[in-house]
Protein backbone atom coordinates (compact mmCIF):
# COMPACT_ATOMS: atom_id res chain seq x y z
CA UNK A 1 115.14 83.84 108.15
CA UNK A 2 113.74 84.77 111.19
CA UNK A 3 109.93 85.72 111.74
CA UNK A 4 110.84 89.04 113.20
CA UNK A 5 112.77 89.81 109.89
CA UNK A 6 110.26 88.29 107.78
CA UNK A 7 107.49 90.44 109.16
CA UNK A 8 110.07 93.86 108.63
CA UNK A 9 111.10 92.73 105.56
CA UNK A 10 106.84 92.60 104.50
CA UNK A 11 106.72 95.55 106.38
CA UNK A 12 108.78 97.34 104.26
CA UNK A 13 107.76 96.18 100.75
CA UNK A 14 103.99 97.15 102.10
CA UNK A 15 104.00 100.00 100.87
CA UNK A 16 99.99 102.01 100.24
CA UNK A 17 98.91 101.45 96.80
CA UNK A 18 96.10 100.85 95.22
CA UNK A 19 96.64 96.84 94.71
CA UNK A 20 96.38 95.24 97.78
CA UNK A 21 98.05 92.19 98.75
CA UNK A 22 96.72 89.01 99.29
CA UNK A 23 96.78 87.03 102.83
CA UNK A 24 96.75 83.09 104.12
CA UNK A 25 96.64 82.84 107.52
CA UNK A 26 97.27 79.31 109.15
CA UNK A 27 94.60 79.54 112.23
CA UNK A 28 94.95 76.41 113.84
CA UNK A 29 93.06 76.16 116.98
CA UNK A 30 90.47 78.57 118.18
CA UNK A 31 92.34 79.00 121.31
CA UNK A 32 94.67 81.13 119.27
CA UNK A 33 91.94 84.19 119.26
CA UNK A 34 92.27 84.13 123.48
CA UNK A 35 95.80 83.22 123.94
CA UNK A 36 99.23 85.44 123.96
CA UNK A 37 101.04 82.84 121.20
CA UNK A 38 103.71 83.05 118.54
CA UNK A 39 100.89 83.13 116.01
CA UNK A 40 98.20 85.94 117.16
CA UNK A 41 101.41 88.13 117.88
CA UNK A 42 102.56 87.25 114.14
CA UNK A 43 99.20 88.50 113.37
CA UNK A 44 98.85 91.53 115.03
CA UNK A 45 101.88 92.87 113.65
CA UNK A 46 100.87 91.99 109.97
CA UNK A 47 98.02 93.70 110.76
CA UNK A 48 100.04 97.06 111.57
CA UNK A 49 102.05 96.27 108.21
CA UNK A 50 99.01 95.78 105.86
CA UNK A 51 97.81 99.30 104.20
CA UNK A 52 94.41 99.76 104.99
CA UNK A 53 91.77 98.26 103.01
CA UNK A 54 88.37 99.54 101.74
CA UNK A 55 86.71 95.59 102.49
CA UNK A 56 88.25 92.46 103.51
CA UNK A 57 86.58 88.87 101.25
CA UNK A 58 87.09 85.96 103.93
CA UNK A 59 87.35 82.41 102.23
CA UNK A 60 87.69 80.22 105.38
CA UNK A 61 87.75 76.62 105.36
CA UNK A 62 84.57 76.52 107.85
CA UNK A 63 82.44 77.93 105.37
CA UNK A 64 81.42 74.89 103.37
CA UNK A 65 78.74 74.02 100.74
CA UNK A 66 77.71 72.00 97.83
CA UNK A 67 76.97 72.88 94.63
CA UNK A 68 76.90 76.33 95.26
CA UNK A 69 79.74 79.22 96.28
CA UNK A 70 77.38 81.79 98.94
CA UNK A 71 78.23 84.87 99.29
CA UNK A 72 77.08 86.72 102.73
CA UNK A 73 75.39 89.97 101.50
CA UNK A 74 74.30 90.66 105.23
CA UNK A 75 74.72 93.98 106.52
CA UNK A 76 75.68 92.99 109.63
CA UNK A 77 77.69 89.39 109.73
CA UNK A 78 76.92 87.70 113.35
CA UNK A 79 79.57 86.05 114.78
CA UNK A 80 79.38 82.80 115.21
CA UNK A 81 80.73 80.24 117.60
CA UNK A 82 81.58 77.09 115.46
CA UNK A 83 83.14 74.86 117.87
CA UNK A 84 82.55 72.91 121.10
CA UNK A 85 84.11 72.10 124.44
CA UNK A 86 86.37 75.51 124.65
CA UNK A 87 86.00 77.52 127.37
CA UNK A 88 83.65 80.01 127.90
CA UNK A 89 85.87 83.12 127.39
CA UNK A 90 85.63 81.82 123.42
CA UNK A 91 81.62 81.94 123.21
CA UNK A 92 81.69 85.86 124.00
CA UNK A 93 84.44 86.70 121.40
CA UNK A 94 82.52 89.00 119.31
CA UNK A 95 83.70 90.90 115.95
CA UNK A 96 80.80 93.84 115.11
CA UNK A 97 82.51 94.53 111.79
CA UNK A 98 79.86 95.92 109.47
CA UNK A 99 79.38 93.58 105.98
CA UNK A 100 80.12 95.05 102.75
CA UNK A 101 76.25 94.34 100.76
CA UNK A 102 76.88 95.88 97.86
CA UNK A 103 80.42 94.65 96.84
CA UNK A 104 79.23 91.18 97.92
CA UNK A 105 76.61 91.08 95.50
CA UNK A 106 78.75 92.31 93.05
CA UNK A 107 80.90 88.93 93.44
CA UNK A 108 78.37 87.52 93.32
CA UNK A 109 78.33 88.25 89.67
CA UNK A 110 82.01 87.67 89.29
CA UNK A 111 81.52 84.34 90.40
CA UNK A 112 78.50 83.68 88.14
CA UNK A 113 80.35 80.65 86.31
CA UNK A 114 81.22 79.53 89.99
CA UNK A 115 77.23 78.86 90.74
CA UNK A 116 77.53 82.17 93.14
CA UNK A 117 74.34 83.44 94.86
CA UNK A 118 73.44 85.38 97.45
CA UNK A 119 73.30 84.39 101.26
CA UNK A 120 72.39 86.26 104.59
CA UNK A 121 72.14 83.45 106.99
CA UNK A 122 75.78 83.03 107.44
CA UNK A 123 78.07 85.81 109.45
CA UNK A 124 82.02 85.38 110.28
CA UNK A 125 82.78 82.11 111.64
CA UNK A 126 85.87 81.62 113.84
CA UNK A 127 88.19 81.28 110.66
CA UNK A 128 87.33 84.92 109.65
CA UNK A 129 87.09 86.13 113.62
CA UNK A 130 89.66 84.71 115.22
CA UNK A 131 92.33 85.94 112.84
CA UNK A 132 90.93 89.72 112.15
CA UNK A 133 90.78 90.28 116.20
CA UNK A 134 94.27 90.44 115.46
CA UNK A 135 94.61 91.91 111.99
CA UNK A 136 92.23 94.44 112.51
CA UNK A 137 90.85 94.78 116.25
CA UNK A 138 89.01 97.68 115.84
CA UNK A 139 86.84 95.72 113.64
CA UNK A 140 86.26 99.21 111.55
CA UNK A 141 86.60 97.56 107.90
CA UNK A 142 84.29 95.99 106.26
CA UNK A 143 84.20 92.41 105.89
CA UNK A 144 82.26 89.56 104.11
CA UNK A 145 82.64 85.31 103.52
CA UNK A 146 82.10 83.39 100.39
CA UNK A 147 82.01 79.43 100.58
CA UNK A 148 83.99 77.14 99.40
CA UNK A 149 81.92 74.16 97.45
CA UNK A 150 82.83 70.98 98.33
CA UNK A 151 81.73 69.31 95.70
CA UNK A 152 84.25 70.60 93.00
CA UNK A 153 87.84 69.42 92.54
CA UNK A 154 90.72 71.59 93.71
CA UNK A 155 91.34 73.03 90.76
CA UNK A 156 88.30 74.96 91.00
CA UNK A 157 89.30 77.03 94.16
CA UNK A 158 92.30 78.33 91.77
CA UNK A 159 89.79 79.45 89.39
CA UNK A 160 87.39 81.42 92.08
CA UNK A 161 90.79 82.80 92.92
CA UNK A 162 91.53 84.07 89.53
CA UNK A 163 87.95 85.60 89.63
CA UNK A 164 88.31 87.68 92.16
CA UNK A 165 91.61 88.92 91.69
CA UNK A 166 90.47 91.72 89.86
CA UNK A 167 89.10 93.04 93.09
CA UNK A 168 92.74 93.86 94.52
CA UNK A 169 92.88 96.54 92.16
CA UNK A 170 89.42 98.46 94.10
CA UNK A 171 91.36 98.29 97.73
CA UNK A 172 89.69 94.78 98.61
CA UNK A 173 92.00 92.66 100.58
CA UNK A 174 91.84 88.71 100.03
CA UNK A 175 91.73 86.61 102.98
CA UNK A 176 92.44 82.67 103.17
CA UNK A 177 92.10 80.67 106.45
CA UNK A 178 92.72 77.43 106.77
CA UNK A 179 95.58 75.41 107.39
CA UNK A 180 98.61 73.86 105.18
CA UNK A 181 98.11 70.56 106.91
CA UNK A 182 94.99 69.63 108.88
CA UNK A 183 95.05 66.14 110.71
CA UNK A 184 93.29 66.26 113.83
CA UNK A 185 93.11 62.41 114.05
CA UNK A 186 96.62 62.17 113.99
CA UNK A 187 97.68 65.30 116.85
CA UNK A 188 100.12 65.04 119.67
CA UNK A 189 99.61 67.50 121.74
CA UNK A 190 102.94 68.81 122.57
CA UNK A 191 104.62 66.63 120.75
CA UNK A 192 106.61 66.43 117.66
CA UNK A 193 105.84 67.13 113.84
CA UNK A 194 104.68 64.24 112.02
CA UNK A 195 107.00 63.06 109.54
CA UNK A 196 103.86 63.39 106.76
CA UNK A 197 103.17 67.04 108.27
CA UNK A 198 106.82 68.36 107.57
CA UNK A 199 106.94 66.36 104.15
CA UNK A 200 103.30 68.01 102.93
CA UNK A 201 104.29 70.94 104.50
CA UNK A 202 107.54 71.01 102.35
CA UNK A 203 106.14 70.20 99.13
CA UNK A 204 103.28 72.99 99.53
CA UNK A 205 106.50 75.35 100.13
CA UNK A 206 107.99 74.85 97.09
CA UNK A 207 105.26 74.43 94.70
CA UNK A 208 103.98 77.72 95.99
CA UNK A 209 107.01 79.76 95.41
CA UNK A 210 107.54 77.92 91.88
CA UNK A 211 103.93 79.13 91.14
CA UNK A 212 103.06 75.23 90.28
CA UNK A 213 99.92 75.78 91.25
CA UNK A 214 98.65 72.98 88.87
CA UNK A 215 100.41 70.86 91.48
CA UNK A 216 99.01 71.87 94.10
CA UNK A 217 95.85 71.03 92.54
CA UNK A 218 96.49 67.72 91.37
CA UNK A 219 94.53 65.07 93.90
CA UNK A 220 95.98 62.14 92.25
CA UNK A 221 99.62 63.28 92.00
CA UNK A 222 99.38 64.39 95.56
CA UNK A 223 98.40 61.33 96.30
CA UNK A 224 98.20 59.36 99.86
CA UNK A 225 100.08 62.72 101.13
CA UNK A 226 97.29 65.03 100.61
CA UNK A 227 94.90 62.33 102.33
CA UNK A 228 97.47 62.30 105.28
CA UNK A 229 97.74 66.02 105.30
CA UNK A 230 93.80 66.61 104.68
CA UNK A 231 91.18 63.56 105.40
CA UNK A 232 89.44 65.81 104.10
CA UNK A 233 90.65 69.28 102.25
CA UNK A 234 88.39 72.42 103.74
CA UNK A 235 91.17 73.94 105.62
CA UNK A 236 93.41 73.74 102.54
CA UNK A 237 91.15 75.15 99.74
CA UNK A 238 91.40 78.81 101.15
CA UNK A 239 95.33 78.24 100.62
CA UNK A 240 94.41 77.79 96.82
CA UNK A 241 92.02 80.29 96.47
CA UNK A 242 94.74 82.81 97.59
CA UNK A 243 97.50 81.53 95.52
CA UNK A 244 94.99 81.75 92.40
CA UNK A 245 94.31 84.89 92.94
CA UNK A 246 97.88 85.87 92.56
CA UNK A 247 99.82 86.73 89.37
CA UNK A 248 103.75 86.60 88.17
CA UNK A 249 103.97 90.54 89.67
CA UNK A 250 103.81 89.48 93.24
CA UNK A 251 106.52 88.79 95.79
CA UNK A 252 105.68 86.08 98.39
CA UNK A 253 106.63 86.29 102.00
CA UNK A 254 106.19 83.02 104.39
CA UNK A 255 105.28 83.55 108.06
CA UNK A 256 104.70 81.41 111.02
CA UNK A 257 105.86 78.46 109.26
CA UNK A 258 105.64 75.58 112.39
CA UNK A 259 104.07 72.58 112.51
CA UNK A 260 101.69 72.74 115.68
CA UNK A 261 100.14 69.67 118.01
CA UNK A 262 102.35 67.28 115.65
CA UNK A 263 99.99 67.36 112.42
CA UNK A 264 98.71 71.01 112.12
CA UNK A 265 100.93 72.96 109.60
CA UNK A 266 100.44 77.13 111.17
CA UNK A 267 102.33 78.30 107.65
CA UNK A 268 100.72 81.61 106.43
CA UNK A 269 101.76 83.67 103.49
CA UNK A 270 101.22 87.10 101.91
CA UNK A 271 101.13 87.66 98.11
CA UNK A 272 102.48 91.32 97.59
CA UNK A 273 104.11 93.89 95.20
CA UNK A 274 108.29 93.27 94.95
């Protein structure tokens, strides 16, 4: 299926209602948030097919602690610039959404049995800005990040997922970014998918749309493939925080489903009513 008929397909099954779907974006490189490519055009038009939400909840995979899942309670998240050698066009990407305080601290709560607490020192970094440019360029919704903890096994980003599904119910969209597959050591620029990309990337595929999301989880099943995939796995917790959050009601729609610079999957999905 194409991505054009993907996207109308989502489109049309968007429909407003009071549940709102649930989002993994594959961001890839922060050029993406300056370029024309295959993947912020993908994005804007999601963007026009999503029903408006009353607060977006980032998870992004550059958002990392130990111990502890933050939550950003600011009232107004900085951007921030979490990369080096780009050019300088990148550095003066701002997003002036306003933060959502008072539903942050109520996840906060939520996430009690996830060691939550409260953070302000944090802000939207370029996995949370560099996709809603494009989802929502007006930046006129409200938007917060919680962390993902580093220390836990993956299992545990299903369970934060789970936590906060509730919130889909009280117009609060989801958002995952990350990546599928995430082997920078192991890039060709240019060149073609790895054979370990396409084979992680595969798996991932069907284990998501079987809901076996206890094998998505499983480190030592996944074996040397995950290690491959992820040396190490921030930009593929988000992915399992989303798919937690989901339940047996929801269709799922794949988009943007390429392997980029050889051994960076792009593969987002959307969680969403049949």
């Amino acid at each position: 299926m194409s991505l054009a008929h993907s996207l109308r397909n989502l489109r049309d099954s968007l429909s407003p209602s009071a549940r709102m779907p649930l989002v993994f974006l594959g961001h890839g490189s922060p050029m993406n948030a300056i370029e024309d490519t295959s993947f912020s055009r993908a994005w804007s038009d999601l963007g026009r097919a999503l029903p408006r939400p009353a607060a977006i909840l980032v998870v992004s995979a550059h958002w990392m602690t130990r111990g502890t899942t933050l939550v950003d309670v600011s009232a107004m998240p900085r951007t921030i610039h979490d990369f080096y050698g780009f050019p300088q066009q990148l550095y003066q990407q701002s997003y002036p959404a306003h933060g959502a305080p008072d539903l942050a601290r109520e996840v906060v709560t939520l996430l009690a049995s996830h060691h939550a607490a409260e953070d302000e020192s944090w802000g939207l970094d370029h996995g949370a800005w560099s996709v809603l440019n494009f989802l929502y360029p007006e930046a006129d919704v409200p938007v917060f990040q919680i962390s993902i903890d580093m220390s836990k096994g993956l299992e545990w980003q299903l369970e934060v997922g789970q936590a906060l599904a509730e919130l889909r119910d009280r117009g609060v969209l989801i958002l995952g970014s990350g990546n599928v597959v995430h082997n920078l050591r192991a890039m060709r620029p240019g060149g073609r998918p790895q054979d370990f990309a396409l084979e992680f990337d595969g798996l991932f595929t069907d284990r998501l749309s079987n809901r076996d999301f206890a094998a998505l989880a499983d480190r030592e099943k996944l074996g040397a493939l995950l290690r491959m995939a992820h040396p190490t796995v921030d930009h593929y917790l988000p992915a399992l925080t989303i798919a937690g959050a989901s339940d047996e009601r929801d269709a799922l729609t794949f988009m943007t489903d390429t392997i980029d610079l050889g051994s960076v999957s792009m593969r987002s999905f959307v969680f969403h009513g049949a």
